[in-house]
C-alpha atoms as a PDB file:
ATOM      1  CA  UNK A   1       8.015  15.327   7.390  1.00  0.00           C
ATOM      2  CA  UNK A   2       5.886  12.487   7.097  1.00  0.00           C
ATOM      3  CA  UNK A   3       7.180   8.933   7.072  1.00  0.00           C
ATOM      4  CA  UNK A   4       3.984   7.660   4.788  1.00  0.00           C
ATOM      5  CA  UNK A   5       1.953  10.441   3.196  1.00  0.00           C
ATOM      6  CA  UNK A   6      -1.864  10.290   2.176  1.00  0.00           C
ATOM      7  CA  UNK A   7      -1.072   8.807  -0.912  1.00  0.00           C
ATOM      8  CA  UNK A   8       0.591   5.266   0.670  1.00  0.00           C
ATOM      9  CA  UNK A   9      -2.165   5.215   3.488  1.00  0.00           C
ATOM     10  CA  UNK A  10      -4.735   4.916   0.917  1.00  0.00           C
ATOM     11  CA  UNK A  11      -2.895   2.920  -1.545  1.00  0.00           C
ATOM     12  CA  UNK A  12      -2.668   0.441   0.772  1.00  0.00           C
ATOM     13  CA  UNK A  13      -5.940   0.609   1.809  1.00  0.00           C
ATOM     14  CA  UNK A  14      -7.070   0.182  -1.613  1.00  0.00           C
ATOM     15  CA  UNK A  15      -4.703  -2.872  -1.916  1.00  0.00           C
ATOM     16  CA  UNK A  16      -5.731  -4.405   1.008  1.00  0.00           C
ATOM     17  CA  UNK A  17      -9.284  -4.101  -0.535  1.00  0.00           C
ATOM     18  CA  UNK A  18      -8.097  -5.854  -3.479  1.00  0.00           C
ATOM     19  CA  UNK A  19      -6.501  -8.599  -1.768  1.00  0.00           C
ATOM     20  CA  UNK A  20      -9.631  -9.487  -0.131  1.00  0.00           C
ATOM     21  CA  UNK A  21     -11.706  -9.551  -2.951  1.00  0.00           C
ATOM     22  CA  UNK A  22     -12.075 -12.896  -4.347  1.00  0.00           C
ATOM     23  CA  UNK A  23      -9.181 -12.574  -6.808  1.00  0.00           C
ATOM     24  CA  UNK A  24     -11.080 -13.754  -9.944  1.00  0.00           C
ATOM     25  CA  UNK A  25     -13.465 -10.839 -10.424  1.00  0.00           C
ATOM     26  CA  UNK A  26     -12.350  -7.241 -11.323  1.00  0.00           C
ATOM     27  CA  UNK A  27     -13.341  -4.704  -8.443  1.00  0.00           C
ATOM     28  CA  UNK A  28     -14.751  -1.263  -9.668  1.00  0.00           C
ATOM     29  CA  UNK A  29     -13.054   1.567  -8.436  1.00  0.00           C
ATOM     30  CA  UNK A  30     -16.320   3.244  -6.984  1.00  0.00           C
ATOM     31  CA  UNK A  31     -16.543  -0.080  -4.811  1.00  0.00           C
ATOM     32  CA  UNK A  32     -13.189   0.245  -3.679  1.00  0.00           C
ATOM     33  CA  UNK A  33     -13.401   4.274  -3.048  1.00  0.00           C
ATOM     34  CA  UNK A  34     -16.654   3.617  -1.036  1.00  0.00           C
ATOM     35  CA  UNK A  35     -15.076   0.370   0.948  1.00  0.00           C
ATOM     36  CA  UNK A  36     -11.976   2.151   1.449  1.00  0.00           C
ATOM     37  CA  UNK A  37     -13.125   5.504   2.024  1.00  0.00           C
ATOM     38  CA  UNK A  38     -10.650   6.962  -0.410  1.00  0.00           C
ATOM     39  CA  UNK A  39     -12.214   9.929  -2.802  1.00  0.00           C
ATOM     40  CA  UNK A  40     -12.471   8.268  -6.284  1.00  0.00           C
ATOM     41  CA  UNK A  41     -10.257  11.022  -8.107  1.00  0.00           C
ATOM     42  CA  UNK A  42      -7.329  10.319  -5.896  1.00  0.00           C
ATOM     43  CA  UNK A  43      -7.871   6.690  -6.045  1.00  0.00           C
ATOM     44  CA  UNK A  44      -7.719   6.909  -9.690  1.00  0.00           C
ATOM     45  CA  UNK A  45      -4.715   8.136  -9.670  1.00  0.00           C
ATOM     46  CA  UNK A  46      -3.349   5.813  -6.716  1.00  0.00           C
ATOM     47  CA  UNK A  47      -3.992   3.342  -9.336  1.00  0.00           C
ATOM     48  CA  UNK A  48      -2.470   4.688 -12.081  1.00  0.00           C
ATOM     49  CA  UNK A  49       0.893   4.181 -10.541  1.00  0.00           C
ATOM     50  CA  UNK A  50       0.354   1.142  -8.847  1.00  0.00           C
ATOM     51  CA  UNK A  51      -0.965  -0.194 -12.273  1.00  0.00           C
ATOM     52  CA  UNK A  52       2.672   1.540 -13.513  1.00  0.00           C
ATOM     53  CA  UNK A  53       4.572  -0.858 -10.838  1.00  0.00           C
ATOM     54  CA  UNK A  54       2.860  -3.808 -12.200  1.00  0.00           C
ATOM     55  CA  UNK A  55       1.151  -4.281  -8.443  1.00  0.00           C
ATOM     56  CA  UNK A  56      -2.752  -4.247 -10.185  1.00  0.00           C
ATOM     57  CA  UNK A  57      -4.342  -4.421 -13.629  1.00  0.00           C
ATOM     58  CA  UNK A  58      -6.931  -3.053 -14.730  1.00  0.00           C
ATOM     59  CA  UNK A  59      -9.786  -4.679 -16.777  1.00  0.00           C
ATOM     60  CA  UNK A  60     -11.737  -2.655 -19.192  1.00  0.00           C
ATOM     61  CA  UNK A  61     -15.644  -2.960 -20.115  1.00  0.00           C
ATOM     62  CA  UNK A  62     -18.920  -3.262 -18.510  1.00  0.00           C
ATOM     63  CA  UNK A  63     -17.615  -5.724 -15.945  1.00  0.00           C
ATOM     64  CA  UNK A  64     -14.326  -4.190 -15.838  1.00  0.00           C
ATOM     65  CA  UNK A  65     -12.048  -2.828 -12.982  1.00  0.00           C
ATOM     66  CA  UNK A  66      -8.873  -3.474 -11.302  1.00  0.00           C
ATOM     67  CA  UNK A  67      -7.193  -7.117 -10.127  1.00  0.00           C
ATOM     68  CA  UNK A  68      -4.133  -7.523  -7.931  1.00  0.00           C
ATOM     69  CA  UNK A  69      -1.259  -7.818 -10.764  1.00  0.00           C
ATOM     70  CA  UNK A  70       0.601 -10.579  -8.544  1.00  0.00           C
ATOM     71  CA  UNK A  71      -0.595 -13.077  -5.792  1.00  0.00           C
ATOM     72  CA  UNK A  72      -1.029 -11.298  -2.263  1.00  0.00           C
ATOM     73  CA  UNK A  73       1.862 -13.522  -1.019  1.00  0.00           C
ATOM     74  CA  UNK A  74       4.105 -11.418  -3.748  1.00  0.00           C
ATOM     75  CA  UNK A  75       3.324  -8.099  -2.959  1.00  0.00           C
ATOM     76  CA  UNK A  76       4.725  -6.606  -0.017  1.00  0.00           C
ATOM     77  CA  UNK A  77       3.580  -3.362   2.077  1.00  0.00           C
ATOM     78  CA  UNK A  78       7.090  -1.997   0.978  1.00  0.00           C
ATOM     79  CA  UNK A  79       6.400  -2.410  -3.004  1.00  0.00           C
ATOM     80  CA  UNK A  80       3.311  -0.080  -2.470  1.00  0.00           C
ATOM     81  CA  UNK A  81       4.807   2.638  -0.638  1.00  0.00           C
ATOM     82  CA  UNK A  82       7.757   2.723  -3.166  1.00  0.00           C
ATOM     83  CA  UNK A  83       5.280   2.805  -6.072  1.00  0.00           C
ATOM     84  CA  UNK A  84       3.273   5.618  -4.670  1.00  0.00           C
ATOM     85  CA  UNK A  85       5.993   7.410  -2.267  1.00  0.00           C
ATOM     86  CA  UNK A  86       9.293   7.248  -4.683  1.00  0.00           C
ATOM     87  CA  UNK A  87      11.012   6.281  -1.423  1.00  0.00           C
ATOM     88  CA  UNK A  88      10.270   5.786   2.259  1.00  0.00           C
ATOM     89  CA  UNK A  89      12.786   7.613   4.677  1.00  0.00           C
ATOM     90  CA  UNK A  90      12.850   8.876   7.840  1.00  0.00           C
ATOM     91  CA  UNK A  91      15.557  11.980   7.280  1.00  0.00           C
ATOM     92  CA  UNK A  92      16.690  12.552   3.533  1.00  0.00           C
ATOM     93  CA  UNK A  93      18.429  15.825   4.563  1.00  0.00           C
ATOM     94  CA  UNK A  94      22.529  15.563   5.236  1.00  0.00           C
ATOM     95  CA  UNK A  95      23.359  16.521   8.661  1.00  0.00           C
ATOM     96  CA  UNK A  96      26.727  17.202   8.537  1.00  0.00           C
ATOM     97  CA  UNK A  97      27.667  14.612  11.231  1.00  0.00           C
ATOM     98  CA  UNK A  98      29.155  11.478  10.535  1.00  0.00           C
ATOM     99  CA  UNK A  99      27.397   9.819  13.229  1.00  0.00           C
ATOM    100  CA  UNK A 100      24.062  11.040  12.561  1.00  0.00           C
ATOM    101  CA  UNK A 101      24.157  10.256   9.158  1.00  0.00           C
ATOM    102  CA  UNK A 102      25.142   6.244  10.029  1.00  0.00           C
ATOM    103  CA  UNK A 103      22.093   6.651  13.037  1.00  0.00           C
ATOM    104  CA  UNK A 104      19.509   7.703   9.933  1.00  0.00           C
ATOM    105  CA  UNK A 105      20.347   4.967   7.209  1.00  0.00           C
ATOM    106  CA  UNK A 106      20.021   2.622   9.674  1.00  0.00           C
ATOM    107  CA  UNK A 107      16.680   3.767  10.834  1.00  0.00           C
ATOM    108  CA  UNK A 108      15.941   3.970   7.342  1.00  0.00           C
ATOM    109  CA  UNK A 109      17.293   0.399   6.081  1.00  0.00           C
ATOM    110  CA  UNK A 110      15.666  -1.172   9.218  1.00  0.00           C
ATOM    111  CA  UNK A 111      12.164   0.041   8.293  1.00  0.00           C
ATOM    112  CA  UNK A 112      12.264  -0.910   4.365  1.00  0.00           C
ATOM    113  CA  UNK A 113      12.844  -4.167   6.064  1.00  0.00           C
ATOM    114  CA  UNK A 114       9.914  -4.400   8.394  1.00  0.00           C
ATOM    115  CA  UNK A 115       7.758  -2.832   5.873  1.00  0.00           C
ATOM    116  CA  UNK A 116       9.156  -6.230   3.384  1.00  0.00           C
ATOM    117  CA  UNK A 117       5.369  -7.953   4.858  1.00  0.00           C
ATOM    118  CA  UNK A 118       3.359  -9.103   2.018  1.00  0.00           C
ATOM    119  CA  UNK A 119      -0.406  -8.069   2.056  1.00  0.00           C
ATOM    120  CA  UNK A 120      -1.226 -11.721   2.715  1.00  0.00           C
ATOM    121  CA  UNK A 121       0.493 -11.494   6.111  1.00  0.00           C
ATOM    122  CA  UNK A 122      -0.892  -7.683   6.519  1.00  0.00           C
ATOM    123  CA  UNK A 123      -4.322  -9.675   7.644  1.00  0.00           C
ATOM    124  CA  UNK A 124      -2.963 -10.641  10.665  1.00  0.00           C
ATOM    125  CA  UNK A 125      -2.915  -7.258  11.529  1.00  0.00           C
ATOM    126  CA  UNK A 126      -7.344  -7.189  10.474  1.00  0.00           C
ATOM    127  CA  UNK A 127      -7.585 -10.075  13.004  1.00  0.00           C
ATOM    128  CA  UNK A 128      -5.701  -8.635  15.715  1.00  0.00           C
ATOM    129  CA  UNK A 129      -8.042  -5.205  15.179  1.00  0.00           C
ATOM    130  CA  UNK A 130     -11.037  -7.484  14.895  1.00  0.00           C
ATOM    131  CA  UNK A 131     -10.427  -8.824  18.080  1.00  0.00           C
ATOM    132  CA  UNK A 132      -9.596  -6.332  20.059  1.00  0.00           C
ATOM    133  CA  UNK A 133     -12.170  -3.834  19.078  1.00  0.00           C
ATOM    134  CA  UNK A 134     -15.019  -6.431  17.663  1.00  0.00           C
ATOM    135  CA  UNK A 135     -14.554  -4.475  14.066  1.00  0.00           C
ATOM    136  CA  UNK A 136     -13.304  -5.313  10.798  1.00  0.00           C
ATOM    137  CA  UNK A 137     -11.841  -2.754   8.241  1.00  0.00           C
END
């Protein structure tokens, strides 16, 4: 089973498109599909539930599109994958041992917390990549 599933690797990248857009200008969702390389049908409904979790709004009309719903600083990695995964877990199955059991909620526990980085500090991660491999998301 997979930790983060298509849906949270693109939500994220769609947030992290959002988050480096200016901030005071809606950004279309065929700009974002085409700068995140996320099919438009599945980004629109990325957005639908991260527009449910108050993380974006959306903007109608000609100049319309979607805005981050809080500052960057406010919105962690964590808040995304919750609003597009339900939950993040390594094991949700019961494995009958008591020890195994206290070994997975730990795991678990321990990677809501690193996950609780806000997209703000998620560009230190672009700058690392940047450097090492002269490219930019």
């Amino acid at each position: 089973m997979a930790l983060i599933t298509s849906a949270g690797r693109y939500g994220l990248r769609a947030m992290f498109e959002l988050a480096n857009h200016d901030g005071t200008t809606p950004m279309d969702a065929t700009t974002i599909a085409k700068n995140a390389n996320i099919p438009k049908n599945y980004l629109n409904q990325l957005m639908i539930k991260l527009k449910k979790a108050d993380l974006i709004r959306s903007i109608r009309g000609k100049n319309g599109g979607f805005v981050l719903g809080k500052n960057p600083k406010e919105i962690s990695v964590k808040d995304i994958l919750l609003a597009l995964e339900g939950d993040i877990f390594v094991s949700n199955k019961s494995c009958n041992e008591n020890l195994l059991e206290l070994f997975f909620l730990d795991i678990n526990e321990k990677i809501k917390k690193f996950l609780d980085i806000s997209l703000e500090d998620l560009k230190k991660y672009q700058d690392i990549y940047t450097e090492s491999f002269n490219y930019s998301i």
